[in-house]
PDB file of N, CA and C in Angstrom:
ATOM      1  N   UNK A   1       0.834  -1.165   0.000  1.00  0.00           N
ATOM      2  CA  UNK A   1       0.000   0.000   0.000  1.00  0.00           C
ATOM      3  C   UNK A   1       0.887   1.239   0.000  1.00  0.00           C
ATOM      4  N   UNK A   2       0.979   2.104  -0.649  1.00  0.00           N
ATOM      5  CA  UNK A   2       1.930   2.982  -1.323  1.00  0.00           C
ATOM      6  C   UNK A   2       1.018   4.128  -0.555  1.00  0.00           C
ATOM      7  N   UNK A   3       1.624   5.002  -0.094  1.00  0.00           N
ATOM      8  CA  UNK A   3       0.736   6.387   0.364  1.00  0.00           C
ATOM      9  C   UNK A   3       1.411   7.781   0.242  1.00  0.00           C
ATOM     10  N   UNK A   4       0.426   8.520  -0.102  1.00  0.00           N
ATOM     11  CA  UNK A   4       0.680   9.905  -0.345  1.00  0.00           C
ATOM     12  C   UNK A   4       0.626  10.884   1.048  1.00  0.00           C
ATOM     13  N   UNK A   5       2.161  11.074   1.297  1.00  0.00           N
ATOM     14  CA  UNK A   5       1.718  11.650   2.301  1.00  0.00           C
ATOM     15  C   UNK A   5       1.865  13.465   2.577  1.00  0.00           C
ATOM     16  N   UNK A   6       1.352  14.013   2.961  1.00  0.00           N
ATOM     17  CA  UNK A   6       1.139  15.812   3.462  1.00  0.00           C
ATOM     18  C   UNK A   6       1.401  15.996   4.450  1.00  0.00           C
ATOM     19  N   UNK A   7       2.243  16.821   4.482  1.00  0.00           N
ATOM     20  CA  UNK A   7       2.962  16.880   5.693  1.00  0.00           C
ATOM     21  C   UNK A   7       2.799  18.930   5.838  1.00  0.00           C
ATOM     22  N   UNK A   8       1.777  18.716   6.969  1.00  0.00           N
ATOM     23  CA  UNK A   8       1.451  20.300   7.675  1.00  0.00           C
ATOM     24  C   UNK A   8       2.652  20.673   9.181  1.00  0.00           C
ATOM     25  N   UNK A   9       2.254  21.626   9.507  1.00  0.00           N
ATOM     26  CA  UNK A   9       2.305  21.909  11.053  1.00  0.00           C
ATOM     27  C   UNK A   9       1.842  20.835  12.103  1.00  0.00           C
ATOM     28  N   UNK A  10       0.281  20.995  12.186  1.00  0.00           N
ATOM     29  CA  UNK A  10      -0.152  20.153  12.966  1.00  0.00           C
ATOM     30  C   UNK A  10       0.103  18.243  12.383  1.00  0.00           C
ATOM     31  N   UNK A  11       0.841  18.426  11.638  1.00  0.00           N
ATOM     32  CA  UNK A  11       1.199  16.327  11.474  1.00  0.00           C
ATOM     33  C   UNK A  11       0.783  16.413  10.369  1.00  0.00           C
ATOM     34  N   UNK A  12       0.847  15.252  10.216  1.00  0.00           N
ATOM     35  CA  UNK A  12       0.933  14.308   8.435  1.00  0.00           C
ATOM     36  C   UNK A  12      -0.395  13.734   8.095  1.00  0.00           C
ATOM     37  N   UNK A  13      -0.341  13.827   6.924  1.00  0.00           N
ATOM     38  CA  UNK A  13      -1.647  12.752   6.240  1.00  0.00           C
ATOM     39  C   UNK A  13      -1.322  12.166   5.357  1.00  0.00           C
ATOM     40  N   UNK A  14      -1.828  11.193   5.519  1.00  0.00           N
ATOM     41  CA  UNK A  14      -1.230   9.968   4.285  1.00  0.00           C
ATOM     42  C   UNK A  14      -2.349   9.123   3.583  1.00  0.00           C
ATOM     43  N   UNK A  15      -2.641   9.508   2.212  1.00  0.00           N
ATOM     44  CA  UNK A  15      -3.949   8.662   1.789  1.00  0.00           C
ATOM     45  C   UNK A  15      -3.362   7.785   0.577  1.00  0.00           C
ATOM     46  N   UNK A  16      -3.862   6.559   1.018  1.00  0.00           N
ATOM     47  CA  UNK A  16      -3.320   5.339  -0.283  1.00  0.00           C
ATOM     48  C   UNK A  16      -4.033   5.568  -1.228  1.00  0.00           C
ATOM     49  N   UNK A  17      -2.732   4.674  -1.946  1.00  0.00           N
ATOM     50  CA  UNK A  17      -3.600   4.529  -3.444  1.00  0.00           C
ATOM     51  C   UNK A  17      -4.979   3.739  -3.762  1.00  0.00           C
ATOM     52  N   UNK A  18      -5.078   3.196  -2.757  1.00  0.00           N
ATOM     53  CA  UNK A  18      -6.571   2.170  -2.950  1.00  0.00           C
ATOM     54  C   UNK A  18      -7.308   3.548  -2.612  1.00  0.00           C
ATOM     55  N   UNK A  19      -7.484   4.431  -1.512  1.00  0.00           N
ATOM     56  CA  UNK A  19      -8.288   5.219  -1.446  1.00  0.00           C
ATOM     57  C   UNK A  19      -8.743   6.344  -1.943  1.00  0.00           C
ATOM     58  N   UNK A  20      -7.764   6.821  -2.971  1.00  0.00           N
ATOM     59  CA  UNK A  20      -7.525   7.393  -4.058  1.00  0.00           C
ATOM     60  C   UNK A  20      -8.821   6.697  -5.424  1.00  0.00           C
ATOM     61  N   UNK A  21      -8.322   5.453  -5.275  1.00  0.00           N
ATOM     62  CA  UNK A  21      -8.829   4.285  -6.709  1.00  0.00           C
ATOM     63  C   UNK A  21     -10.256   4.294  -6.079  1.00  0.00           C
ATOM     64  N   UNK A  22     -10.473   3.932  -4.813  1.00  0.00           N
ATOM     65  CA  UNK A  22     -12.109   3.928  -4.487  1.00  0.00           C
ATOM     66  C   UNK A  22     -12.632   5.196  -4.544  1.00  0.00           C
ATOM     67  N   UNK A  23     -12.482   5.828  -4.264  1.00  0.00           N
ATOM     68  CA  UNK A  23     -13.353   7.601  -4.486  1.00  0.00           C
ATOM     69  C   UNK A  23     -13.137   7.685  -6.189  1.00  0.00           C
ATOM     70  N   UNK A  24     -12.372   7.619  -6.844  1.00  0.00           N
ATOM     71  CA  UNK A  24     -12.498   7.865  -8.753  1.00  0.00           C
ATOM     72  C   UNK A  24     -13.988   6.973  -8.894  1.00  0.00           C
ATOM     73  N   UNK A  25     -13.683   5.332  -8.400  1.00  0.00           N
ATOM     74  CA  UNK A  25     -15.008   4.580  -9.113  1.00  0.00           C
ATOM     75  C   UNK A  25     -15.703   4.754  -8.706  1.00  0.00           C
ATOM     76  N   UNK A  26     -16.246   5.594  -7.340  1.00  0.00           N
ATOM     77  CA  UNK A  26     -17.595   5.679  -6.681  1.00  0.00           C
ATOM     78  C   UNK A  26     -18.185   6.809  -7.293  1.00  0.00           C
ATOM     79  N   UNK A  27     -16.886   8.021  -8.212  1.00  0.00           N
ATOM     80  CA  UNK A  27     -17.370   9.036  -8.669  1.00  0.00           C
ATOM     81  C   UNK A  27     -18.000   8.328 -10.387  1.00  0.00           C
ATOM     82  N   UNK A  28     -17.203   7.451 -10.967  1.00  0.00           N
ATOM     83  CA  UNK A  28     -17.276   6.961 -12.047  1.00  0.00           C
ATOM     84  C   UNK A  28     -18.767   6.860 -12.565  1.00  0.00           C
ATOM     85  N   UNK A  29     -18.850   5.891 -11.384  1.00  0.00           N
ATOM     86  CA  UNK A  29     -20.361   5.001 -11.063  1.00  0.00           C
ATOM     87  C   UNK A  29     -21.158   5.538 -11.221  1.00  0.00           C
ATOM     88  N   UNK A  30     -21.175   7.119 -11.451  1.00  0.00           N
ATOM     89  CA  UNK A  30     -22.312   7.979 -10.889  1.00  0.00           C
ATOM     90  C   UNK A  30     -21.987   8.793 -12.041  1.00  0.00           C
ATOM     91  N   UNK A  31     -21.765   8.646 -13.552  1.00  0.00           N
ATOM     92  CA  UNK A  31     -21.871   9.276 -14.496  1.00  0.00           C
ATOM     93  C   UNK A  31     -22.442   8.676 -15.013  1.00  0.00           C
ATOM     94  N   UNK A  32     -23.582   9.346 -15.347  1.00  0.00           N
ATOM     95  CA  UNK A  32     -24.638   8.104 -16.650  1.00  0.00           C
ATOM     96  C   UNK A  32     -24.181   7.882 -17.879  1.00  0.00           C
ATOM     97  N   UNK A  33     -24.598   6.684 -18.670  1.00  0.00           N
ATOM     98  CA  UNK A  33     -23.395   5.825 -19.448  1.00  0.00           C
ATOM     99  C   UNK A  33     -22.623   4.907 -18.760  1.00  0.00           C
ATOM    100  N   UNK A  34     -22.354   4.785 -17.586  1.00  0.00           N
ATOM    101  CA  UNK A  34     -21.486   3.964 -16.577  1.00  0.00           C
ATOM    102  C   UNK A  34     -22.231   2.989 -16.309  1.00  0.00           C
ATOM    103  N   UNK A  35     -21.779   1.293 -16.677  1.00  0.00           N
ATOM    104  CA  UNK A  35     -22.650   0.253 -16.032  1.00  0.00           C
ATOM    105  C   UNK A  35     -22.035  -0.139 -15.074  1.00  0.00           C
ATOM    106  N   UNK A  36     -20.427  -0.131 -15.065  1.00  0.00           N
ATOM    107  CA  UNK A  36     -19.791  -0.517 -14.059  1.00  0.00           C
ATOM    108  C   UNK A  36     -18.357  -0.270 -14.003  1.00  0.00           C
ATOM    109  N   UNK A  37     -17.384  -0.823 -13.052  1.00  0.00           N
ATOM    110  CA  UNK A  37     -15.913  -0.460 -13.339  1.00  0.00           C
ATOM    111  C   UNK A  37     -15.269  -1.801 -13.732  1.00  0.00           C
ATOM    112  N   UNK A  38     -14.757  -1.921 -14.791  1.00  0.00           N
ATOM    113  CA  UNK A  38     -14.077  -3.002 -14.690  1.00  0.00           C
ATOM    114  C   UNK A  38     -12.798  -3.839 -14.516  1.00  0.00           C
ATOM    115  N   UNK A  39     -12.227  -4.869 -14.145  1.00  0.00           N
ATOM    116  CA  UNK A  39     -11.423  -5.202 -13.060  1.00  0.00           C
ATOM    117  C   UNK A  39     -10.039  -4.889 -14.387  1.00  0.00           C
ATOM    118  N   UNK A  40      -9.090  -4.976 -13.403  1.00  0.00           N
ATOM    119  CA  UNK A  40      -7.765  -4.426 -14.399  1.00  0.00           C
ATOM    120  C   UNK A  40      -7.595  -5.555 -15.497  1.00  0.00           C
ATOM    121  N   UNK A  41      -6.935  -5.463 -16.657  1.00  0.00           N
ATOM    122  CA  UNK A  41      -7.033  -6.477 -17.549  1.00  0.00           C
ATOM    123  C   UNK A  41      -5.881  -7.607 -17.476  1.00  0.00           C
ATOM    124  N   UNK A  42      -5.877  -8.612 -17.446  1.00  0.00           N
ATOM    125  CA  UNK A  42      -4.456 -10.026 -17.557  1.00  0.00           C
ATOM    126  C   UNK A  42      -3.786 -10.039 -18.758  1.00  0.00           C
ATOM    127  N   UNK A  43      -2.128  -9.969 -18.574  1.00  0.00           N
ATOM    128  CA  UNK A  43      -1.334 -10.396 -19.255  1.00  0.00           C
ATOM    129  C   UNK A  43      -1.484 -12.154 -19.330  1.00  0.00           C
ATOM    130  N   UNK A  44      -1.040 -12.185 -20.663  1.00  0.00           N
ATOM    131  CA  UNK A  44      -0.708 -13.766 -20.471  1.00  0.00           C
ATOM    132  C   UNK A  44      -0.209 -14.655 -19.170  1.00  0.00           C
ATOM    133  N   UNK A  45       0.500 -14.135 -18.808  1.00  0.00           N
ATOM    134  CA  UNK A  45       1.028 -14.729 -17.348  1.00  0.00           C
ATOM    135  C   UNK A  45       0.559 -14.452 -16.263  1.00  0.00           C
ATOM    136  N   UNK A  46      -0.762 -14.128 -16.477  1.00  0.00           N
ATOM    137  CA  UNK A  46      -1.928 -14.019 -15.271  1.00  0.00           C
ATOM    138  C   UNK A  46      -1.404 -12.785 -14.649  1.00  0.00           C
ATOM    139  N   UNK A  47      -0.561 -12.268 -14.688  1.00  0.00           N
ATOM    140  CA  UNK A  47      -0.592 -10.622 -13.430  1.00  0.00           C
ATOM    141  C   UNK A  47      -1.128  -9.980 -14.401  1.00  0.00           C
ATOM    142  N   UNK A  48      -1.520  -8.598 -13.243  1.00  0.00           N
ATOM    143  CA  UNK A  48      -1.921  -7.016 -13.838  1.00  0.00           C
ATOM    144  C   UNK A  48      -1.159  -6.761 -15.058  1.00  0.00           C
ATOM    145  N   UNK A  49      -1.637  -6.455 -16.202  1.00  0.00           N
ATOM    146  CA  UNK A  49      -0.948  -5.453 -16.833  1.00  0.00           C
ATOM    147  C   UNK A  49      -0.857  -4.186 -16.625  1.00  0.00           C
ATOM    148  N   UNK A  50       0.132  -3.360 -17.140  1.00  0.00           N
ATOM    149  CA  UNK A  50       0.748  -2.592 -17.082  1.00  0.00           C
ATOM    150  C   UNK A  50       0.848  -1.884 -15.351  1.00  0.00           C
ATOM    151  N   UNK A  51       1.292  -2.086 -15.352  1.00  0.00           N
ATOM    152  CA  UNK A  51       2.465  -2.256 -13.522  1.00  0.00           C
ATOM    153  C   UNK A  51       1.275  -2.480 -12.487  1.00  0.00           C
ATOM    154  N   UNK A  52       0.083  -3.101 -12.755  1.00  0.00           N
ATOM    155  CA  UNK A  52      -0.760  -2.843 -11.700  1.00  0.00           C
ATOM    156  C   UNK A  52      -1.191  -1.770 -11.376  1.00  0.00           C
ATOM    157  N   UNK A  53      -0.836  -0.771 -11.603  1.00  0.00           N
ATOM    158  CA  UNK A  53      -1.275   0.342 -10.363  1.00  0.00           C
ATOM    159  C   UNK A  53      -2.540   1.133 -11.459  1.00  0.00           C
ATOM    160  N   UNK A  54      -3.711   1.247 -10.954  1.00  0.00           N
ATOM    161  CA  UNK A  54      -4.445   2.575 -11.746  1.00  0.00           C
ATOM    162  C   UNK A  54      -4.018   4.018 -11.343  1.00  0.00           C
ATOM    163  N   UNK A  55      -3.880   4.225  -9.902  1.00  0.00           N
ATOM    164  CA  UNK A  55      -3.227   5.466  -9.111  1.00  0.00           C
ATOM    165  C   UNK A  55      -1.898   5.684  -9.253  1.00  0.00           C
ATOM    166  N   UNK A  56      -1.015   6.361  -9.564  1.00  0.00           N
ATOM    167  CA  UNK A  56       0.115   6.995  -9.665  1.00  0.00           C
ATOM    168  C   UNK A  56      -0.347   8.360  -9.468  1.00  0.00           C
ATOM    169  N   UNK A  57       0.765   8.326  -8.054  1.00  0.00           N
ATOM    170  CA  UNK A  57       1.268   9.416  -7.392  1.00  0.00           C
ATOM    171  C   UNK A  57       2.515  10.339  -7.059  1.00  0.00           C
ATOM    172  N   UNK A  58       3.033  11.160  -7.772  1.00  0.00           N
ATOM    173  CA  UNK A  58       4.388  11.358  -7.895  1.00  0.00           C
ATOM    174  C   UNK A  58       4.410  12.888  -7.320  1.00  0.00           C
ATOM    175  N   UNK A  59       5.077  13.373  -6.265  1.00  0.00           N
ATOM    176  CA  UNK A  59       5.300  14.746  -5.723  1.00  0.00           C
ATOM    177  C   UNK A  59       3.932  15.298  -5.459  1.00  0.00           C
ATOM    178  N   UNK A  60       2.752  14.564  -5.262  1.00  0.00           N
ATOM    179  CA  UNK A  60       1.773  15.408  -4.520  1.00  0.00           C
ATOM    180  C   UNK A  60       0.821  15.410  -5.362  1.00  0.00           C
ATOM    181  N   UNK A  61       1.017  14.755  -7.152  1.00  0.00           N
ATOM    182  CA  UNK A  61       0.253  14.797  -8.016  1.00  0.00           C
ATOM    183  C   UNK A  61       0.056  13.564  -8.591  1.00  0.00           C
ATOM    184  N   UNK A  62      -1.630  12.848  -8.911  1.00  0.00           N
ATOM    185  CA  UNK A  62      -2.246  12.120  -9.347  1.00  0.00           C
ATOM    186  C   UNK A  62      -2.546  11.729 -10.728  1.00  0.00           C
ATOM    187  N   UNK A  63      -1.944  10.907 -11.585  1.00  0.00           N
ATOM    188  CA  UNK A  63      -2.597  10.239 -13.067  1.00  0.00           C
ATOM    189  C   UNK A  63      -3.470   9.339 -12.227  1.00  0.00           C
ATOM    190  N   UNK A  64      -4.488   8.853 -13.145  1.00  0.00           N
ATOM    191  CA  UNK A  64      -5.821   8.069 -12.735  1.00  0.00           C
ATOM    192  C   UNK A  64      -5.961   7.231 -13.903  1.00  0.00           C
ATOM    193  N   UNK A  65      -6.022   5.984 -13.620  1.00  0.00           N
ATOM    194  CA  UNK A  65      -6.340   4.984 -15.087  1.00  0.00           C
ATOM    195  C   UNK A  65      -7.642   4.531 -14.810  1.00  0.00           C
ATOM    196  N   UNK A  66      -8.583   4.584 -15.590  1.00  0.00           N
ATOM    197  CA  UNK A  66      -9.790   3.745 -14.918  1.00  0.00           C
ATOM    198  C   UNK A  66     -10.635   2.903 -16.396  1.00  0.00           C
ATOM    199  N   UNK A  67     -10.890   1.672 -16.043  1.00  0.00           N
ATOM    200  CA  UNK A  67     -11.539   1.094 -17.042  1.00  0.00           C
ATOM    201  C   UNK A  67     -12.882   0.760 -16.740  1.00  0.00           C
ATOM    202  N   UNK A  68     -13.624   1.205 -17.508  1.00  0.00           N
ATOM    203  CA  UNK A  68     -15.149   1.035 -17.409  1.00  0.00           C
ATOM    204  C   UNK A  68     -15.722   0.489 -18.529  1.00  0.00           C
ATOM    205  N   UNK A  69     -17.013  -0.202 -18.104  1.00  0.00           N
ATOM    206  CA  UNK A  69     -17.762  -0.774 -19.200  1.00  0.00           C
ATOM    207  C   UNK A  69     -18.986   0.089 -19.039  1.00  0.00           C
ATOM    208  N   UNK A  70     -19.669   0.401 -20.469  1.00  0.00           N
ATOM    209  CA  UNK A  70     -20.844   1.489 -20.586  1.00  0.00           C
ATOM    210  C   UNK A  70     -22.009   0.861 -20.937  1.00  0.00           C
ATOM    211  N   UNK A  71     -23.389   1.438 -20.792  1.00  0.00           N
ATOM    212  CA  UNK A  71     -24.326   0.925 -20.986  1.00  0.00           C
ATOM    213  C   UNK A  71     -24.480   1.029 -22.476  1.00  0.00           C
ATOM    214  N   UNK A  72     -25.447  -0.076 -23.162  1.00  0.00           N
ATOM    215  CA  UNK A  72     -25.729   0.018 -24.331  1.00  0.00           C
ATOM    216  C   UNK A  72     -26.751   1.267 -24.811  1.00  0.00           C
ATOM    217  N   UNK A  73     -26.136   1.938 -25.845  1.00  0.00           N
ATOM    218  CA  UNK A  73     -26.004   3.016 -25.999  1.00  0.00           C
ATOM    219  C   UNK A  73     -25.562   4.909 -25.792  1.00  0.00           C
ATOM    220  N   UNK A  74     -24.615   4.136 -24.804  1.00  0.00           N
ATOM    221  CA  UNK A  74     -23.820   5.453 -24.407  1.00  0.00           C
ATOM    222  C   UNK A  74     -23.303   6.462 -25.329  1.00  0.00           C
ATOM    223  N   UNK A  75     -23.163   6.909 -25.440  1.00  0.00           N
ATOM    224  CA  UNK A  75     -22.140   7.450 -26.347  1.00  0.00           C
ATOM    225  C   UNK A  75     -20.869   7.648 -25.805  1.00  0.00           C
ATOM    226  N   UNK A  76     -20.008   6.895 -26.655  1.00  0.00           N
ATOM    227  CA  UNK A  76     -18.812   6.496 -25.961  1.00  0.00           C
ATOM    228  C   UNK A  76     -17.792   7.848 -25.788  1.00  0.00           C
ATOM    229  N   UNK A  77     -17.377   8.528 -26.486  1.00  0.00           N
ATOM    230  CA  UNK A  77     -16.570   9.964 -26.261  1.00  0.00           C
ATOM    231  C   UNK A  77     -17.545  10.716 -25.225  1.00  0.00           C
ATOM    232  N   UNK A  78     -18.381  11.019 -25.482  1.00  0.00           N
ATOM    233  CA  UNK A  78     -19.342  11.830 -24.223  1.00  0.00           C
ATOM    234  C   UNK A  78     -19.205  11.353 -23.453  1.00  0.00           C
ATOM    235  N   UNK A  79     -19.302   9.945 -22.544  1.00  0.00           N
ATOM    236  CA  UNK A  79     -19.233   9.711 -21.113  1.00  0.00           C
ATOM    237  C   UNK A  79     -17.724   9.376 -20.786  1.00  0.00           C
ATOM    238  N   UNK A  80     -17.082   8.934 -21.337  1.00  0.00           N
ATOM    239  CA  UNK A  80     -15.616   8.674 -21.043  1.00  0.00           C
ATOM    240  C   UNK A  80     -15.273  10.073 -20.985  1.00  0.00           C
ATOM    241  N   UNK A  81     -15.453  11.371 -21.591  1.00  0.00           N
ATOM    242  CA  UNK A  81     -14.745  12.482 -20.945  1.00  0.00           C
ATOM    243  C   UNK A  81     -15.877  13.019 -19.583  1.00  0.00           C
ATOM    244  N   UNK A  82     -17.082  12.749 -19.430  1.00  0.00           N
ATOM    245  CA  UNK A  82     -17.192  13.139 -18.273  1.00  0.00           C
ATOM    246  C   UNK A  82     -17.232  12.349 -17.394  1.00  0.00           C
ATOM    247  N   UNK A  83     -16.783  10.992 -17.639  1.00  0.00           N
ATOM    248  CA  UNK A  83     -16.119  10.407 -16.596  1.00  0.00           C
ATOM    249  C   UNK A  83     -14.907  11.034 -16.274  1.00  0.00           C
ATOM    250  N   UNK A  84     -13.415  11.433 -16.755  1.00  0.00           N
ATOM    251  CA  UNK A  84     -12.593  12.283 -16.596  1.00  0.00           C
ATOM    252  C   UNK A  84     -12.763  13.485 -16.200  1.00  0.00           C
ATOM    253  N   UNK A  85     -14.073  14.095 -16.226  1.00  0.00           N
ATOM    254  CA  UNK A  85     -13.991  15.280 -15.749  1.00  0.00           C
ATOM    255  C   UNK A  85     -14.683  15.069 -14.186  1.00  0.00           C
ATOM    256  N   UNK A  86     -15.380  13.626 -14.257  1.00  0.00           N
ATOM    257  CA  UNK A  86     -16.375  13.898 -12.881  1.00  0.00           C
ATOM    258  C   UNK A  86     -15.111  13.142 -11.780  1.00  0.00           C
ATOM    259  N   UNK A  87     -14.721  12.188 -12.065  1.00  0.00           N
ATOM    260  CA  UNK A  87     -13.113  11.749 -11.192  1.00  0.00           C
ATOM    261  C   UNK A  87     -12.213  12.437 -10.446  1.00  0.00           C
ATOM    262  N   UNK A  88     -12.145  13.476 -11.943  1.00  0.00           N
ATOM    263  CA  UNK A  88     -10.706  14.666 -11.166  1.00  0.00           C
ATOM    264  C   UNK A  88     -11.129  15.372 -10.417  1.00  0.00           C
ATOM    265  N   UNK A  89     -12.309  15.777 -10.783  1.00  0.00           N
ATOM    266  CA  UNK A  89     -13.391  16.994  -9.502  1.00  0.00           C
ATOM    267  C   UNK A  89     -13.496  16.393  -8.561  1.00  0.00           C
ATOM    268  N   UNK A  90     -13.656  14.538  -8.394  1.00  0.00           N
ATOM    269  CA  UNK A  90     -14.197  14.327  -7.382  1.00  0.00           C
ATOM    270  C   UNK A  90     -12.741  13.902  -5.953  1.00  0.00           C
ATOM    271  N   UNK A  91     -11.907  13.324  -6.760  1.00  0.00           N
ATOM    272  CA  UNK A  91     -11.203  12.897  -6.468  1.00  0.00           C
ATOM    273  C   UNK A  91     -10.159  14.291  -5.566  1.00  0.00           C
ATOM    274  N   UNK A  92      -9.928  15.414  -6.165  1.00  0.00           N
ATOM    275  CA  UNK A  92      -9.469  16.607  -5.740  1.00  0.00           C
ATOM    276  C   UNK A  92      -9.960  17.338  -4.994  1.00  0.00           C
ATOM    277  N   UNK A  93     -11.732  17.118  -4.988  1.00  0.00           N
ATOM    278  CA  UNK A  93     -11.949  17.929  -4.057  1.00  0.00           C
ATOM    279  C   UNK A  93     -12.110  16.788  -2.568  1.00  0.00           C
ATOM    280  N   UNK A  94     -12.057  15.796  -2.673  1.00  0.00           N
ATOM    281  CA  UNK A  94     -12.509  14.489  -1.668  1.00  0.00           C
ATOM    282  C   UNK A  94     -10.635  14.531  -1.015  1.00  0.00           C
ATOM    283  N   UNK A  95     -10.035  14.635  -1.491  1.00  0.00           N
ATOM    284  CA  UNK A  95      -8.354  14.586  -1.257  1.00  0.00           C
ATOM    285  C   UNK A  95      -7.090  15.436  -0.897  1.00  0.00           C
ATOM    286  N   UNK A  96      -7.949  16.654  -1.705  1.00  0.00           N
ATOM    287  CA  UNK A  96      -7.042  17.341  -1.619  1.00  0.00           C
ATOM    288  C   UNK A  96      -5.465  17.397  -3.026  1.00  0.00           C
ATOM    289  N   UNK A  97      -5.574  16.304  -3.212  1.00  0.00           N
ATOM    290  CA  UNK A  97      -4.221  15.981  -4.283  1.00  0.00           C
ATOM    291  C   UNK A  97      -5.219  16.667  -5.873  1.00  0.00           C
ATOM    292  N   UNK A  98      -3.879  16.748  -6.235  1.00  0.00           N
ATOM    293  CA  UNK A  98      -4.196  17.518  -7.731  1.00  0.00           C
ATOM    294  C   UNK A  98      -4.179  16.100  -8.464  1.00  0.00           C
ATOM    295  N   UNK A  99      -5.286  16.284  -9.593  1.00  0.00           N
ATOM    296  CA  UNK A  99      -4.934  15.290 -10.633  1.00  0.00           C
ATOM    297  C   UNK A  99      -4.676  16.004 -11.806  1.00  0.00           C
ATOM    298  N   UNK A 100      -3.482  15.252 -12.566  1.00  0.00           N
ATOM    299  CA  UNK A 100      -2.589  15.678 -14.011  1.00  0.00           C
ATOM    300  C   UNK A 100      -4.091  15.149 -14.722  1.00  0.00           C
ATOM    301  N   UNK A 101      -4.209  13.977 -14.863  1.00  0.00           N
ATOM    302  CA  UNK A 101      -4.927  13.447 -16.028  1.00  0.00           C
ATOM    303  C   UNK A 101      -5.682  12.385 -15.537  1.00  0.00           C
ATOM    304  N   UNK A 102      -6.827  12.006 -16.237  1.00  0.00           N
ATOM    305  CA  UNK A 102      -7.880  10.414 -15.446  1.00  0.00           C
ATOM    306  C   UNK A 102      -7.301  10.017 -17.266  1.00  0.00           C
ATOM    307  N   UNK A 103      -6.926   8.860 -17.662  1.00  0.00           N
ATOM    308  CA  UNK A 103      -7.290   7.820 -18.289  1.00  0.00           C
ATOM    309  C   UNK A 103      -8.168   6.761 -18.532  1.00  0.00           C
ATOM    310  N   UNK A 104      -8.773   7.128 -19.341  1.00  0.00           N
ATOM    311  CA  UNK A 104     -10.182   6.264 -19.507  1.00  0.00           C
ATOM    312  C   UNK A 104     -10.172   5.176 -20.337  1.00  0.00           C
ATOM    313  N   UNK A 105     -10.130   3.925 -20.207  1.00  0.00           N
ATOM    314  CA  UNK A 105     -10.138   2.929 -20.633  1.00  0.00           C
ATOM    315  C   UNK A 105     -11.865   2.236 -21.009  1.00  0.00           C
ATOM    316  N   UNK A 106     -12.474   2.455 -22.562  1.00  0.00           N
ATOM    317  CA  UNK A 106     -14.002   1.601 -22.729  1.00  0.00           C
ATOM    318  C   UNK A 106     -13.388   0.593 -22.574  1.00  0.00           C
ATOM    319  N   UNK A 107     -13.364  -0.978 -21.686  1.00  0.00           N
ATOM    320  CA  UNK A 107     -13.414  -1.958 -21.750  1.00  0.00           C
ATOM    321  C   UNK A 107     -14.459  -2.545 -22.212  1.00  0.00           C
ATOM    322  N   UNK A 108     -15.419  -2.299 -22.067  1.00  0.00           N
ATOM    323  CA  UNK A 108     -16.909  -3.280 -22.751  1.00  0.00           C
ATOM    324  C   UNK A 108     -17.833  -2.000 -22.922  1.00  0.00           C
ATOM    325  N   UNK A 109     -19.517  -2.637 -23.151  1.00  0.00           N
ATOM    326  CA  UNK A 109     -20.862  -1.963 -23.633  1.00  0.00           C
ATOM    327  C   UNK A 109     -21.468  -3.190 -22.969  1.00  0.00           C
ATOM    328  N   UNK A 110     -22.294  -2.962 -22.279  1.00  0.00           N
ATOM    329  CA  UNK A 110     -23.433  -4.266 -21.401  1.00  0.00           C
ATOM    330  C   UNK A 110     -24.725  -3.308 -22.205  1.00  0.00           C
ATOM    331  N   UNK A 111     -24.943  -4.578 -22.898  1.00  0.00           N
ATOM    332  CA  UNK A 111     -26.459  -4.635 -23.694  1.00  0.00           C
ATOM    333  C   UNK A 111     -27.551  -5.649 -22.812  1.00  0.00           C
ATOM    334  N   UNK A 112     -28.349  -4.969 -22.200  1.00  0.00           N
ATOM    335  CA  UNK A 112     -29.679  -5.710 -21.761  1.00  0.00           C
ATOM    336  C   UNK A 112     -29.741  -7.186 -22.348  1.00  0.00           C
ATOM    337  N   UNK A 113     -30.445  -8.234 -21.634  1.00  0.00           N
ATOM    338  CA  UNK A 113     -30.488  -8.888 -22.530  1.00  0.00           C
ATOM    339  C   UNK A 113     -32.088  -8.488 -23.080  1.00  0.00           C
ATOM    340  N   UNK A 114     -32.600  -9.389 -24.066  1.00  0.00           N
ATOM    341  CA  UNK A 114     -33.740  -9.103 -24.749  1.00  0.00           C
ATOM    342  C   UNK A 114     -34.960 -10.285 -24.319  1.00  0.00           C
ATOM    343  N   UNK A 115     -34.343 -10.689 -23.307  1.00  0.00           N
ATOM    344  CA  UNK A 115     -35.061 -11.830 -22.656  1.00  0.00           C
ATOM    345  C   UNK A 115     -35.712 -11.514 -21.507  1.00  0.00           C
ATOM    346  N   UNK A 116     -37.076 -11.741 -21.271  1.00  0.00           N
ATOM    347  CA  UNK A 116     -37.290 -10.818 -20.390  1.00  0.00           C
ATOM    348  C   UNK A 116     -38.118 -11.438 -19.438  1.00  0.00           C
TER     349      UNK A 116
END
């Protein structure tokens, strides 16, 4: 667990990267077009790709990777940037840390089924 820590007068604060990653998808979740978040993707050799981490934190500042799957008929550029825009707002003002950039990954489209 990797943590960002702030260091005031009155003492330190230190918020991980998981808690960082949970406040983006709870903000995610809550952009319509959003069906869900989805889990990081497997290399052949079963680990995380690309280094694991969605949170990178470097000198006080936040990149955000997040992969989501959208409802059928989203429009895919429209909600993937206000997913990026609703993350960084949420995430900055919930934290305090600046975010550089959210990365948005469409992993899927969940179509209803037609079975009913």
């Amino acid at each position: 667990m990797n943590l960002n820590e702030q260091k005031n007068p009155s003492g330190s604060l230190r918020i991980s990267r998981e808690v960082i990653s949970s406040v983006a998808a709870a903000a995610a979740r809550e952009v319509d077009g959003v069906y869900a978040i989805a889990k990081p993707a497997m290399n052949l050799r079963g680990i995380v790709g690309r280094s694991g981490k969605d949170v990178i934190v470097n000198d006080g500042i936040a990149e955000i990777r997040m992969r989501v799957v959208l409802a059928g008929g989203a429009r895919i550029r429209e909600t993937a940037q206000n997913v990026q825009e609703t993350v960084k707002e949420a995430v900055q003002n919930m934290t305090g840390i600046t975010v550089s950039k959210v990365n948005v990954v469409v992993a899927g489209v969940h179509y209803a089924s037609a079975l009913g």
